[in-house]
N, C-alpha and C. Protein backbone atom coordinates (compact mmCIF):
# COMPACT_ATOMS: atom_id res chain seq x y z
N UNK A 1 96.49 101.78 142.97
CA UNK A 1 97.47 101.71 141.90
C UNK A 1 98.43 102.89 142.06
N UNK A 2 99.56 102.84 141.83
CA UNK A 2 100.72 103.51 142.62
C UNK A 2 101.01 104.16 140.65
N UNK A 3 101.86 105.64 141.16
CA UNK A 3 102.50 106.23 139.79
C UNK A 3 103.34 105.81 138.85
N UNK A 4 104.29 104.32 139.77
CA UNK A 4 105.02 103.33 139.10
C UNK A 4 103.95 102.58 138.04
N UNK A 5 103.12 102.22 138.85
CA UNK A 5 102.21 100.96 138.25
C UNK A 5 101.87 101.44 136.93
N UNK A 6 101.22 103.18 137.11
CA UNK A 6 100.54 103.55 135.80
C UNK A 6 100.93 103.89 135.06
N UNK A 7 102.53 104.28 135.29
CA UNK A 7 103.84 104.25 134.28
C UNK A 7 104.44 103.56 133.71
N UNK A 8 104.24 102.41 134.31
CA UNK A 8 104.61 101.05 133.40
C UNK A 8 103.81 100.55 132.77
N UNK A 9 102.57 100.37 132.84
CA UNK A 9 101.34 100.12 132.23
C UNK A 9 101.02 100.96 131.21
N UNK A 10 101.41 102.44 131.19
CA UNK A 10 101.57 103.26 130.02
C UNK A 10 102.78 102.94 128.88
N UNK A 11 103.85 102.50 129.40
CA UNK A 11 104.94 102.31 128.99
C UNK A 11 104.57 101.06 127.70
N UNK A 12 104.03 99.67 128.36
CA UNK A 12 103.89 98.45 127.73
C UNK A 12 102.37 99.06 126.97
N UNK A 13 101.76 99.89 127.17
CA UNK A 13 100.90 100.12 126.21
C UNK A 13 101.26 100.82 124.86
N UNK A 14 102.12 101.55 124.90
CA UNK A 14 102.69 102.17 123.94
C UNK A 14 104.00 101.69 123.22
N UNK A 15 104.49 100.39 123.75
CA UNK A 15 105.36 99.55 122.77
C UNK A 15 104.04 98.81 122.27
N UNK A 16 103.09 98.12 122.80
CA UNK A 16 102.42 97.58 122.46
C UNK A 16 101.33 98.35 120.59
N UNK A 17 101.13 99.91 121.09
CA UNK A 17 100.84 100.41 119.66
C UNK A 17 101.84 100.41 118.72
N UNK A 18 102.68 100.81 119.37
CA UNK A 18 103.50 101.29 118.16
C UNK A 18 103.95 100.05 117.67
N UNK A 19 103.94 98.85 118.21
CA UNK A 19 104.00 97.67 116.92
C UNK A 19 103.12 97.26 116.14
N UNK A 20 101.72 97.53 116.72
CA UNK A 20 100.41 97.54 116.06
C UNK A 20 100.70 98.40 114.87
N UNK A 21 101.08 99.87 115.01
CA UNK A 21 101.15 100.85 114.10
C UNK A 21 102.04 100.16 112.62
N UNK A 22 103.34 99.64 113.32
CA UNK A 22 104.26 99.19 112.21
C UNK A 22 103.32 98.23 111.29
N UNK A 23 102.77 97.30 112.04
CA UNK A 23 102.16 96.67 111.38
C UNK A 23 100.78 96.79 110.09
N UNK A 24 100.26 97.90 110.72
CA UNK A 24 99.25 98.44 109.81
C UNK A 24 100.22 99.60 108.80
N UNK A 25 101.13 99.91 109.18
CA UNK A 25 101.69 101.03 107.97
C UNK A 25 102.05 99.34 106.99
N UNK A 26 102.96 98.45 107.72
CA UNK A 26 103.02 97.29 106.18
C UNK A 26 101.79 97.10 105.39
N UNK A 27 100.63 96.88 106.01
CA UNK A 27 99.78 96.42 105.09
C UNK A 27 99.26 97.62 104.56
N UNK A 28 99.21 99.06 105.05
CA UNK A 28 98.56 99.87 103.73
C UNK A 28 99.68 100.03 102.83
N UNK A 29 101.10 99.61 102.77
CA UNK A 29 102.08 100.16 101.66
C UNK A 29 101.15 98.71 100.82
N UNK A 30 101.47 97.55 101.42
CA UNK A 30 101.03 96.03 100.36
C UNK A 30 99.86 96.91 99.64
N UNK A 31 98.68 97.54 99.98
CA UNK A 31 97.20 97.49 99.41
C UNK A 31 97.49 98.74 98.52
N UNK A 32 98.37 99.29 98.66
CA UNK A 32 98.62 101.02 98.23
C UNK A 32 99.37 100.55 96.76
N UNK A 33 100.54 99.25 96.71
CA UNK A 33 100.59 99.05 96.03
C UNK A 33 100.21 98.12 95.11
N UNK A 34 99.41 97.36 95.60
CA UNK A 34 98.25 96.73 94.70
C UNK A 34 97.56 97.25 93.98
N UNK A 35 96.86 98.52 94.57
CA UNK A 35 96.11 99.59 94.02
C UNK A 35 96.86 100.40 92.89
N UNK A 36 97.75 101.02 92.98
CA UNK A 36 98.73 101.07 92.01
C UNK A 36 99.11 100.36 90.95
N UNK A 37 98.83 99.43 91.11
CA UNK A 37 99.46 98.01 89.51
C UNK A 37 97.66 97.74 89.40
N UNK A 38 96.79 97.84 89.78
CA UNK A 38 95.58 97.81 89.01
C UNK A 38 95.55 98.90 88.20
N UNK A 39 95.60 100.05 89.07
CA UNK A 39 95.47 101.42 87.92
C UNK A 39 96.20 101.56 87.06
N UNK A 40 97.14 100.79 86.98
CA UNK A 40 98.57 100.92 85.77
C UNK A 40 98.22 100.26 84.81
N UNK A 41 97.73 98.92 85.48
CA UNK A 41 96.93 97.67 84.51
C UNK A 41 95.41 98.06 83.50
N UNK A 42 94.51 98.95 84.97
CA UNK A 42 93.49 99.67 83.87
C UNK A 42 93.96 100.74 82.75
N UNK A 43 95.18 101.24 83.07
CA UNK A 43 95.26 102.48 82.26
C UNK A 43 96.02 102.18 80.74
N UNK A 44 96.70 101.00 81.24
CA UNK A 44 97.64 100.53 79.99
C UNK A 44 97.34 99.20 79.85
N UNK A 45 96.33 98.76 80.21
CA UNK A 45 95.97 97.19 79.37
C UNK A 45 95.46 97.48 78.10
N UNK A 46 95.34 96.12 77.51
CA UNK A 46 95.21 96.25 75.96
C UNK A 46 93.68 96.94 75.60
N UNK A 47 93.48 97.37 74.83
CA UNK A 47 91.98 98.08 74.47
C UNK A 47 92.34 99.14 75.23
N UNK A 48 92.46 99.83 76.07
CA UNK A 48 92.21 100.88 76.50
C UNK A 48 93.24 102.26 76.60
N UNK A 49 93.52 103.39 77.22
CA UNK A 49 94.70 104.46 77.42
C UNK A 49 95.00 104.36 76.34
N UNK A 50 96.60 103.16 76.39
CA UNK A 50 97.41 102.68 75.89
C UNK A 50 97.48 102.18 73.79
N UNK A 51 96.27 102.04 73.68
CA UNK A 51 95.16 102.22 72.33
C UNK A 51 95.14 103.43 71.85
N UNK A 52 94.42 103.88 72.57
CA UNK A 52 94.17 105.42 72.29
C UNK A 52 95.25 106.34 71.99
N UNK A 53 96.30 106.56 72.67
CA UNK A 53 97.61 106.42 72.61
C UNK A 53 98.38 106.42 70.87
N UNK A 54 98.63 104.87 70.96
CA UNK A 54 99.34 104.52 69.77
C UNK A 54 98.22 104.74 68.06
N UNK A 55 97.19 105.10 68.67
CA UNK A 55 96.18 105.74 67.62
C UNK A 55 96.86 107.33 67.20
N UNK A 56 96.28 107.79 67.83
CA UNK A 56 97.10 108.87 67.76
C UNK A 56 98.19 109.55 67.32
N UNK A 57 99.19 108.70 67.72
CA UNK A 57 100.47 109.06 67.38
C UNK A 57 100.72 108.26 65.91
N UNK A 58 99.76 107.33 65.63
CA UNK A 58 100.08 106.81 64.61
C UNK A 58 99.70 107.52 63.32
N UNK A 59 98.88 108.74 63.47
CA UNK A 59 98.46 109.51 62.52
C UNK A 59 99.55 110.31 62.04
């Protein structure tokens, strides 16, 4: 295997991650913000935080 060979073979390996990469940064923003609108949802759904809250201030 010649210094061309293992330079090009390095070359197509590393377009090859770095689209892998793009691809996994999309799906942790999707799950990052899923995770985000649950905790928004636990913190300010009805009964809970958001309760506690308007208790409070209602004194």
């Amino acid at each position: 295997m010649s210094e061309d060979d293992v330079a090009q073979k390095l070359a197509v390996h590393e377009a090859v991650c770095a689209e892998r990469w793009k691809q996994a940064e999309a799906r942790l923003k999707r799950i990052e913000l899923v995770l985000i609108a649950i905790v928004f949802l636990l913190l300010l759904g009805e009964g809970t935080a958001l309760e506690v809250v308007k208790r409070l201030v209602a004194k």
